[in-house]
Every structure is written in C-alpha cells, then in structure tokens.
C-alpha atoms as a PDB file:
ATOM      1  CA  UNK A   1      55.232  96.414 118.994  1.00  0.00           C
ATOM      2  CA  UNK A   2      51.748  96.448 119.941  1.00  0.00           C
ATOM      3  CA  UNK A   3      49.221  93.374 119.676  1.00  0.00           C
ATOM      4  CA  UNK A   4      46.676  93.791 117.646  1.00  0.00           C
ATOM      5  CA  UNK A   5      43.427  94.591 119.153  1.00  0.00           C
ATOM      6  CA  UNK A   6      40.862  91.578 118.552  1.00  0.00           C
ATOM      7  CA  UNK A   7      36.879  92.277 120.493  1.00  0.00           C
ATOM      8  CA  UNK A   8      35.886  89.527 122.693  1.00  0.00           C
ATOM      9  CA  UNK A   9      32.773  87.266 121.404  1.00  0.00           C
ATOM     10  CA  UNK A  10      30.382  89.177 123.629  1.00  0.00           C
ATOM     11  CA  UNK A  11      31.708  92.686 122.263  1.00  0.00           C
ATOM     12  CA  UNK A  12      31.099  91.631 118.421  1.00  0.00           C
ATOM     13  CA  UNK A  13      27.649  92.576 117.013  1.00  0.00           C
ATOM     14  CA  UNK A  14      25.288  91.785 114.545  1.00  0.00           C
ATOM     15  CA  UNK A  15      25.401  95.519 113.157  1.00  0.00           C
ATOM     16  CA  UNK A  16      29.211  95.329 113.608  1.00  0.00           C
ATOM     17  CA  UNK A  17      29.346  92.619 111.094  1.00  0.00           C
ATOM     18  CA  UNK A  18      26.588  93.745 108.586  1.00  0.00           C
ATOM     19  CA  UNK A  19      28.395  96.961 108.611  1.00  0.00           C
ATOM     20  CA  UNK A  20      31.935  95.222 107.950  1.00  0.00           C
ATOM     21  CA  UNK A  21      30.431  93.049 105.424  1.00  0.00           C
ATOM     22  CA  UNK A  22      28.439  95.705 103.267  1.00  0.00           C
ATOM     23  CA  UNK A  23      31.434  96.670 101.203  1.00  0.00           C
ATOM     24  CA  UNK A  24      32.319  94.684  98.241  1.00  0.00           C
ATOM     25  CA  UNK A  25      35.759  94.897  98.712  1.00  0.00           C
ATOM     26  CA  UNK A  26      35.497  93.523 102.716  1.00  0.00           C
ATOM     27  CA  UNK A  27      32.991  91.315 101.746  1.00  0.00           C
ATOM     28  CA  UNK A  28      35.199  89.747  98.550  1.00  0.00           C
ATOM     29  CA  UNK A  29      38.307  89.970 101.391  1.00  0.00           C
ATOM     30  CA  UNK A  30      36.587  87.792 103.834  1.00  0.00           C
ATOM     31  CA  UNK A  31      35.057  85.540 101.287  1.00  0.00           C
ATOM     32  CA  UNK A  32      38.578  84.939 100.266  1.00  0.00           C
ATOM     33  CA  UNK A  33      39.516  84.254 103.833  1.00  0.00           C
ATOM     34  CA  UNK A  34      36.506  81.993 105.079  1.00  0.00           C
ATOM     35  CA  UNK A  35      37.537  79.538 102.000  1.00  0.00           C
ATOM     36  CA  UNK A  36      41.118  79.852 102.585  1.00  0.00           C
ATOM     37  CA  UNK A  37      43.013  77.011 104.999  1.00  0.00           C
ATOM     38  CA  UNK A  38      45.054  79.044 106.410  1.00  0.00           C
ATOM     39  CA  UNK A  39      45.927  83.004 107.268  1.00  0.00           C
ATOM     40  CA  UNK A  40      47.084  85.213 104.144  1.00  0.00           C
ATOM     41  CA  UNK A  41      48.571  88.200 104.502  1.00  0.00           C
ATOM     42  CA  UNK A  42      47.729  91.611 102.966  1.00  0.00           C
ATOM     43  CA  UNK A  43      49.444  91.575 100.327  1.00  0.00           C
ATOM     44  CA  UNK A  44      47.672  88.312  98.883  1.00  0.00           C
ATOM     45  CA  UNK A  45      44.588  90.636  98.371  1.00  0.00           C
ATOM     46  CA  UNK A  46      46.012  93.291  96.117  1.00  0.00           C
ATOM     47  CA  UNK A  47      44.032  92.751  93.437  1.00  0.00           C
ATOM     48  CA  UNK A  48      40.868  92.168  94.520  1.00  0.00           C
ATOM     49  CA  UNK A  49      37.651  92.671  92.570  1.00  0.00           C
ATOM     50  CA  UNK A  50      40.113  93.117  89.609  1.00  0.00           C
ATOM     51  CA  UNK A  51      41.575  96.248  89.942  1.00  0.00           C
ATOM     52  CA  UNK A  52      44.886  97.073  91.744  1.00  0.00           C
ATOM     53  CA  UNK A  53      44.151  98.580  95.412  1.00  0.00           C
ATOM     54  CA  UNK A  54      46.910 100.624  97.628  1.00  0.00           C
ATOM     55  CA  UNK A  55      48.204  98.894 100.561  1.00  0.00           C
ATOM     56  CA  UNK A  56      46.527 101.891 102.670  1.00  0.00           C
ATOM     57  CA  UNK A  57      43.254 101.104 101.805  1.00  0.00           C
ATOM     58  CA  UNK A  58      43.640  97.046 102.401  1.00  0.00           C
ATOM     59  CA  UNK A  59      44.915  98.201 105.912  1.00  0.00           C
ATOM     60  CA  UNK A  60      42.213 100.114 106.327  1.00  0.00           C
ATOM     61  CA  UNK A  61      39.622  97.502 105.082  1.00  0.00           C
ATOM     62  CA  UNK A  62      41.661  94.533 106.861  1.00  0.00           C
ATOM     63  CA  UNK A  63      41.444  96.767 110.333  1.00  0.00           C
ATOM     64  CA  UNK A  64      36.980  97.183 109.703  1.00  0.00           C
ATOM     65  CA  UNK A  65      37.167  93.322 109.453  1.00  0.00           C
ATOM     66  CA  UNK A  66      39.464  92.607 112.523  1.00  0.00           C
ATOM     67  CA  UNK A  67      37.422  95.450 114.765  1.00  0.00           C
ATOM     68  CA  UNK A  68      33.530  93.842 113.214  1.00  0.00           C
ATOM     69  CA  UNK A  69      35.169  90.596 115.018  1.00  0.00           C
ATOM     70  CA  UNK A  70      35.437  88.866 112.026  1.00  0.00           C
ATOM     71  CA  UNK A  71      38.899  88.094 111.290  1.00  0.00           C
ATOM     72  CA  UNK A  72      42.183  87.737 113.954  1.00  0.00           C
ATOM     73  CA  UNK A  73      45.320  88.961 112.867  1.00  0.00           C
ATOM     74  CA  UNK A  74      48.562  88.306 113.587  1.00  0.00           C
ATOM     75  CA  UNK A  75      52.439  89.367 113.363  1.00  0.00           C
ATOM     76  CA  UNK A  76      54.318  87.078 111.694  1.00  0.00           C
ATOM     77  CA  UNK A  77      57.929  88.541 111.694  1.00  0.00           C
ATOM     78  CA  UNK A  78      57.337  91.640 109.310  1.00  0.00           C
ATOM     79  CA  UNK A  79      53.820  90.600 108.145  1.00  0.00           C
ATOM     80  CA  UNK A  80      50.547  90.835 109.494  1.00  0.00           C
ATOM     81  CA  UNK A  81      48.710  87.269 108.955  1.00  0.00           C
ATOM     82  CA  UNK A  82      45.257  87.484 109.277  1.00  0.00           C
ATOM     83  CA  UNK A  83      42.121  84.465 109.212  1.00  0.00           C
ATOM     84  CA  UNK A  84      38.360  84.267 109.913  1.00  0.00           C
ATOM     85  CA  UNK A  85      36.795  83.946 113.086  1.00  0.00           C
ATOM     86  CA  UNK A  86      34.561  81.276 111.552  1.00  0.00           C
ATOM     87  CA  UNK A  87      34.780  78.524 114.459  1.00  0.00           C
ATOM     88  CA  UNK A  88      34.263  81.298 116.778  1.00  0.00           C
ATOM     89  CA  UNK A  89      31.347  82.979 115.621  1.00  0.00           C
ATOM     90  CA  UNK A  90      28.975  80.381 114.359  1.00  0.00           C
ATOM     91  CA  UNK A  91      27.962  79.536 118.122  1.00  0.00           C
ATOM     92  CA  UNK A  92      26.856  83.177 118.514  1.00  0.00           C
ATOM     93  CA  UNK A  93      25.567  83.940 115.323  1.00  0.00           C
ATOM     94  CA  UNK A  94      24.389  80.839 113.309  1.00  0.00           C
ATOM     95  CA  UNK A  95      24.395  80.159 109.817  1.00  0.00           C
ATOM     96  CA  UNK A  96      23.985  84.202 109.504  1.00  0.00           C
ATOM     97  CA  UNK A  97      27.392  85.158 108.327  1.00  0.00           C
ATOM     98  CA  UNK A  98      28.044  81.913 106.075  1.00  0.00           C
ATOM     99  CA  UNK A  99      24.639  82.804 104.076  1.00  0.00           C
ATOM    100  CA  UNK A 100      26.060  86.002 103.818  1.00  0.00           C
ATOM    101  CA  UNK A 101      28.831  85.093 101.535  1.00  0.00           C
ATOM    102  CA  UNK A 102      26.744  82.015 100.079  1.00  0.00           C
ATOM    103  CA  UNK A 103      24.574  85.084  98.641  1.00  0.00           C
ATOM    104  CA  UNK A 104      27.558  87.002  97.692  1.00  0.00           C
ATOM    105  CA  UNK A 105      29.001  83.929  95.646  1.00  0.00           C
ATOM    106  CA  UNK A 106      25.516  83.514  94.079  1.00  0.00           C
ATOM    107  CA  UNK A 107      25.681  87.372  93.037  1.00  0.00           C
ATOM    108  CA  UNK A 108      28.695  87.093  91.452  1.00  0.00           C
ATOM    109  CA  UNK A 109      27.677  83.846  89.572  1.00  0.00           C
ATOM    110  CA  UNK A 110      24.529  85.352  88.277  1.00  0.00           C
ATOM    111  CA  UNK A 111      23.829  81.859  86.276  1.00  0.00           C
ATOM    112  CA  UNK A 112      23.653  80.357  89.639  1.00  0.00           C
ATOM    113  CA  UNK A 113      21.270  82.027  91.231  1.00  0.00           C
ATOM    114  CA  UNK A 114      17.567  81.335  90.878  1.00  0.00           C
ATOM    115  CA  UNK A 115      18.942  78.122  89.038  1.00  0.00           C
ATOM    116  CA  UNK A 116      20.273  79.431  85.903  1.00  0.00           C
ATOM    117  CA  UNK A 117      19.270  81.751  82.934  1.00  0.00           C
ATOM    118  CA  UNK A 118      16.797  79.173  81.765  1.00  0.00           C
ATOM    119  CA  UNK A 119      14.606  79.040  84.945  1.00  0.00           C
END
C-alpha cells in the first residue's frame, strides 16, 4: 500500500489553506479535528453539519485537507486515521488558521458573536 502523500511545511500555502478551509463541510471537519485529542477516522464524520454524507465525498473532502497541509493521515490496519497539523503550522502561519475556526464557532453560535442578541 502506498503512504499517504503529506506537503512539506515550505510546500503548504496560505491560498492552499483558505481554499481547503472555505467549505463548510472541511471547515466543520477540521474544526472537529483541531479540538479533538487524538486522530479520528472517517467514519467519525458521517454526519456532519447534520445531514448524512457518502463515504466518497468525506474521502474526497479528507484528501483537500491532507493536500492544503492541514491534516496528516495515517493507516491504521484497515482505517485511515487522520489529525491536524496544528503544532506544525502555527510557526509558519500564526494565529491565522486558529482565528479561522474561532470565527467559524462564533458563526455558528450567532448569540456569541458581537456579544449576544442584546448588544
């Protein structure tokens, strides 16, 4: 079996990850990911953003996120475990990527953001 193909630090770009991240579906994925404390497979993401999504197109999405840089993945016997870069990336890129999903939590908390309805 091939390994998976993973770009080196100085191969992952900014556009690379806005482009990865600009789906909801990626974006919810890797959200998922970055607050997980440890790798999850696939399958663990088969109902994200409440609706019920082929394994195809979680492959597909999973393999946008692994070529942006932002996640490794790994065979574990017949699964493919995959986690965030995190540790890697924040050298190169800041706080960019982590206020990226801070504004997607915020988004999908709209009583967060701006400090609540009553603001």
């Amino acid at each position: 079996m091939r390994p998976m193909p993973h770009p080196k630090l100085d191969e992952i770009t900014v556009e690379g990850i806005l482009h990865a991240l600009s789906d909801p579906i990626r974006l919810e994925i890797y959200a998922q990911l970055a607050a997980a404390e440890c790798g999850k497979n696939c399958s663990a993401f088969a109902h994200v953003r409440n609706g019920a999504l082929p394994k195809s197109t979680l492959s597909q999405h999973f393999r946008i996120l692994r070529e942006a840089g932002l996640i490794r993945s790994e065979r574990k016997g017949v699964e493919l475990i995959s986690s965030t870069r995190c540790a890697e990336l924040k050298d190169r890129f800041g706080p960019m990527i982590r206020a990226i999903i801070d504004a997607y939590e915020m988004q999908r908390v709209p009583d967060k953001a701006c400090g609540g309805a009553g603001s």
